[in-house]
Protein backbone atom coordinates (compact mmCIF):
# COMPACT_ATOMS: atom_id res chain seq x y z
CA UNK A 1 -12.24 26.51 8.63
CA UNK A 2 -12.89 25.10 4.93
CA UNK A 3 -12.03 22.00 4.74
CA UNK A 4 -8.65 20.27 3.32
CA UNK A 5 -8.16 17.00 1.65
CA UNK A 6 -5.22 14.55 2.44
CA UNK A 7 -3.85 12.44 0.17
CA UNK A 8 -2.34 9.06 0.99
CA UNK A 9 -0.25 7.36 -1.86
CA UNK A 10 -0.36 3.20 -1.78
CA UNK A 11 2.82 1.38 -0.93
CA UNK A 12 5.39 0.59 -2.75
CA UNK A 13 4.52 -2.55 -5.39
CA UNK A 14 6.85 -4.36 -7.82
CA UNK A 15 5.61 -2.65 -10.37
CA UNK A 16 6.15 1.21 -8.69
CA UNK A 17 9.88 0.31 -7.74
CA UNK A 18 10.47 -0.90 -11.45
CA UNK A 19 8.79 1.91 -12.76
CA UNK A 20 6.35 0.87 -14.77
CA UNK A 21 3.17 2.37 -15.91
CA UNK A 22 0.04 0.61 -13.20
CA UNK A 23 -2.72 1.40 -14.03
CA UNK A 24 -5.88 -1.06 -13.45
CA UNK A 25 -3.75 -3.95 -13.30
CA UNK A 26 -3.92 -5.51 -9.87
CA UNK A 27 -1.00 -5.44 -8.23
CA UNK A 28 -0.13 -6.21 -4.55
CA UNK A 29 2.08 -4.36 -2.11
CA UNK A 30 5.41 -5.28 -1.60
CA UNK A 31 7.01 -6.38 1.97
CA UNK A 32 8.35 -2.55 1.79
CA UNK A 33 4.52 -1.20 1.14
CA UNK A 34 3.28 -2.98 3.93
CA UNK A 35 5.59 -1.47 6.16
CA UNK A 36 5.57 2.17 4.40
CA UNK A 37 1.84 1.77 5.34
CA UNK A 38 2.18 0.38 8.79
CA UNK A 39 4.30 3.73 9.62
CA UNK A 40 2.00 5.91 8.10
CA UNK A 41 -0.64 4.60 10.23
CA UNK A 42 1.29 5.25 13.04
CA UNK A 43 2.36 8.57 11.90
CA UNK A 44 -1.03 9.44 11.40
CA UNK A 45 -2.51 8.07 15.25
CA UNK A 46 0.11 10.83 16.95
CA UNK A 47 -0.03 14.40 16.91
CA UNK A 48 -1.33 16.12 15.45
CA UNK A 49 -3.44 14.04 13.47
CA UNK A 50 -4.38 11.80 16.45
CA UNK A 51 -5.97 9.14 14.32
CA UNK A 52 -8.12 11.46 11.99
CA UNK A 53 -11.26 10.45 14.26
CA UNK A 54 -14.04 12.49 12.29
CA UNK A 55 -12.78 12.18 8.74
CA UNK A 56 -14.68 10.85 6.03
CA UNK A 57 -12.45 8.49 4.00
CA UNK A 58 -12.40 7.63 0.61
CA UNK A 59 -10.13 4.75 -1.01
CA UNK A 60 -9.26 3.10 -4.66
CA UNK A 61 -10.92 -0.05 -5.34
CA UNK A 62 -7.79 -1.07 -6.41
CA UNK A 63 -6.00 -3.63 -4.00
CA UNK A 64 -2.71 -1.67 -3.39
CA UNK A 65 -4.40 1.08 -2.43
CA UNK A 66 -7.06 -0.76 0.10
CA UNK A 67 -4.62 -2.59 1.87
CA UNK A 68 -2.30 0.57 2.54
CA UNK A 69 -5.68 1.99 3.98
CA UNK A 70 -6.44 -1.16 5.36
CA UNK A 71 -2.87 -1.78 6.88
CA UNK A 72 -2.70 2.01 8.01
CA UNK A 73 -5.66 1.14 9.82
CA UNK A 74 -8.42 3.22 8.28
CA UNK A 75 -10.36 0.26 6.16
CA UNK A 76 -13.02 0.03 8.57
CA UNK A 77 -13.98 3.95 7.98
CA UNK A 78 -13.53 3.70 4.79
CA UNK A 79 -15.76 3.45 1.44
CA UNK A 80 -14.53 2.46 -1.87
CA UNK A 81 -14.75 5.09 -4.65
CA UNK A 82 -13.92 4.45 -8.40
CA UNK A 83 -12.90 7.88 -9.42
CA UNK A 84 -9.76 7.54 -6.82
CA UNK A 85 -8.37 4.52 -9.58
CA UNK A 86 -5.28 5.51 -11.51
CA UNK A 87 -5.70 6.25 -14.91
CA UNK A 88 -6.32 3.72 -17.29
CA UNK A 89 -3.19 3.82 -19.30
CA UNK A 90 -4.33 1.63 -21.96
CA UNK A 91 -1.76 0.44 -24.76
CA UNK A 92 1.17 1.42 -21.96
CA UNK A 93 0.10 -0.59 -19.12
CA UNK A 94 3.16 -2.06 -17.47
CA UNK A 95 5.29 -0.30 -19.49
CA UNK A 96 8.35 2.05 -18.37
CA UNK A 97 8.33 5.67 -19.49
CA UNK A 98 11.87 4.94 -21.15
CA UNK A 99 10.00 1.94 -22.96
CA UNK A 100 7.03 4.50 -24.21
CA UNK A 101 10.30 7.01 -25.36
CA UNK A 102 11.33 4.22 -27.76
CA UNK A 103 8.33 3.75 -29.09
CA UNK A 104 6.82 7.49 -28.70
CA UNK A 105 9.96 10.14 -28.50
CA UNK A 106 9.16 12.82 -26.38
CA UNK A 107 6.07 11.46 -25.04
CA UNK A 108 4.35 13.03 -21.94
CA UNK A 109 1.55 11.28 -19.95
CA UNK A 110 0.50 14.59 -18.98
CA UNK A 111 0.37 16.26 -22.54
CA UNK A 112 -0.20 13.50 -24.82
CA UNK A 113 -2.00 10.81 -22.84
CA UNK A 114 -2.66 7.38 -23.84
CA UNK A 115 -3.91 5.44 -26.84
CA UNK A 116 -6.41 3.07 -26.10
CA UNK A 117 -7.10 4.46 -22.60
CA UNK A 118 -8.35 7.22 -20.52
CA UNK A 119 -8.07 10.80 -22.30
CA UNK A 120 -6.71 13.61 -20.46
CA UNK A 121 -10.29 15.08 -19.88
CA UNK A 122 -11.42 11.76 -18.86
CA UNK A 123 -8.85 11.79 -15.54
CA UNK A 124 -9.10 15.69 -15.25
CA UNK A 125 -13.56 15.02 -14.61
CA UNK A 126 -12.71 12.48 -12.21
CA UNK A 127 -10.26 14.34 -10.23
CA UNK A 128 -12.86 17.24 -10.74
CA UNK A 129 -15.22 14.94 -8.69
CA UNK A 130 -13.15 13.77 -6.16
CA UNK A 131 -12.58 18.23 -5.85
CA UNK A 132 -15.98 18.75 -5.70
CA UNK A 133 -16.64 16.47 -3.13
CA UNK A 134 -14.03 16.99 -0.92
CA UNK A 135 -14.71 21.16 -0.67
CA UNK A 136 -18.66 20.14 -0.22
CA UNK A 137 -17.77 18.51 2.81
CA UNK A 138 -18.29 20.32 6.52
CA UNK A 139 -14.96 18.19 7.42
CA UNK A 140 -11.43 17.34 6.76
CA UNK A 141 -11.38 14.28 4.16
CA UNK A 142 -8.56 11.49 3.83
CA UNK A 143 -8.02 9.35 0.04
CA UNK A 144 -6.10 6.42 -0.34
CA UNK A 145 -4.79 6.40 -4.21
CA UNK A 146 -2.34 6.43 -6.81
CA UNK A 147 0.27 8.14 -7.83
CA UNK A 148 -1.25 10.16 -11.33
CA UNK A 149 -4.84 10.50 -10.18
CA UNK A 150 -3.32 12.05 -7.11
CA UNK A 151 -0.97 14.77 -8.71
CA UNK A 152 -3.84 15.16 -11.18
CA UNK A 153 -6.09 16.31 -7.81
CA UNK A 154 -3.79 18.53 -6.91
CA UNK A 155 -3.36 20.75 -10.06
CA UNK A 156 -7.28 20.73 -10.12
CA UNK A 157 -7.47 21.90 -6.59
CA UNK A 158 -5.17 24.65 -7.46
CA UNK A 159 -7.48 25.12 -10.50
CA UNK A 160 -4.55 24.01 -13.04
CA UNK A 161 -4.93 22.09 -16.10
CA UNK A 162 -3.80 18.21 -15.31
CA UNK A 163 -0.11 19.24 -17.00
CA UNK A 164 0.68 20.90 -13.96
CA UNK A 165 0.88 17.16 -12.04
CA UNK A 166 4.06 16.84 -14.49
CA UNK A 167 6.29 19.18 -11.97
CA UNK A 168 5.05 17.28 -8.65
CA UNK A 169 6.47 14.25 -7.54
CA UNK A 170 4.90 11.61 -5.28
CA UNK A 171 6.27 8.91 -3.97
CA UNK A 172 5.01 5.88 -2.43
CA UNK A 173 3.17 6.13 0.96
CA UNK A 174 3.83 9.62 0.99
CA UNK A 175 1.73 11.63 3.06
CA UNK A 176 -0.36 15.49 0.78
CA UNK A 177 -2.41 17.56 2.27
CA UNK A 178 -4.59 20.29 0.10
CA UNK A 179 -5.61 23.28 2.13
CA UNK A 180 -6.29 26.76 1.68
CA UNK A 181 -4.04 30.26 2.06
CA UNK A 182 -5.31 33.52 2.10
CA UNK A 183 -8.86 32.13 0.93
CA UNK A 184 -7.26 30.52 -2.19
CA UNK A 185 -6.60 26.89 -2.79
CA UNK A 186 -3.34 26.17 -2.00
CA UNK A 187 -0.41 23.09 -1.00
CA UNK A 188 -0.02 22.65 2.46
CA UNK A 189 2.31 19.80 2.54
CA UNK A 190 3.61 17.84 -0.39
CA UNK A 191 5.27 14.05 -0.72
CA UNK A 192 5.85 13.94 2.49
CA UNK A 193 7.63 10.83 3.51
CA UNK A 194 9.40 12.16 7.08
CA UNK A 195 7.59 8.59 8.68
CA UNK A 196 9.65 6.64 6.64
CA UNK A 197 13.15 7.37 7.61
């Protein structure tokens, strides 16, 4: 079987629940991140995942993203990895996207990108690498990331240009997984948040 790649979105943060554009800034999980990545854990120990014992497992630097690994109980297996960081969003760190609309009308992340950032090509080579490694391996392979570098993984495993991440949502300590159908890359499961609820 060729292998799939699951993606694992951080917990919620004050920043995700207000909507604002986080980037590289720091910032720490919420009460309601902790335990969004306490049940994911737990989701991910029963069947049929049964604790993911021979994945290789990749995580952001970034602290929201290592302590939902961390707290989902996978930091011990797993290895820090800059191109999982979200993209550098420059001049609109922190920033809401109604915020960027004043200043930028009709702006789209995915088709404009950011001044003083990361370009679109920049994210698109990273997400290219975090691709290339995860089809290389002989194994399934579990991230722990953000929000934009994840959709922007997905519409490169589908071999789509990064604008395709625009029509895929992804909420906070959802639960991807990128597989194959009919021998061509393909969604298995998307935003799944079913150990939430």
């Amino acid at each position: 079987m060729a292998p799939r790649i699951l993606l694992a979105r951080h917990g919620q943060t004050e920043w995700s629940l207000l909507g604002r554009h986080t980037g590289r800034t720091d910032i720490p999980l919420l009460d309601e991140g902790r335990r969004g990545a306490k049940l994911l854990g737990e989701r991910l120990r029963r069947a049929p995942w049964n604790g993911l014992p021979d994945l290789e497992i990749r995580t952001s630097p970034l602290s929201r993203a290592r302590e939902t690994c961390e707290i989902a109980g996978f930091g011990d297996r797993a290895e820090n990895w800059d191109a999982l960081m979200e993209w550098d969003y420059g001049a609109y760190e922190g920033l809401t996207p109604a915020r960027i609309q004043e200043l930028r009308p009709g702006w789209l992340i995915w088709r404009d990108g950011v001044p003083e950032g990361e370009t679109r090509e920049q994210v698109s080579a990273r997400a290219d690498e975090v691709v290339g490694w995860a089809r290389s391996a002989d194994r399934d392979v579990l991230v722990f990331a953000h929000g934009h570098i994840l959709r922007t993984i997905a519409a490169r495993w589908l071999g789509e240009d990064i604008s395709f991440g625009s029509r895929i949502r992804l909420d906070p300590t959802s639960l991807s997984v990128l597989s194959w159908a009919y021998g061509a890359p393909a969604l298995e499961r998307w935003n799944d948040t079913g150990h939430m609820e």
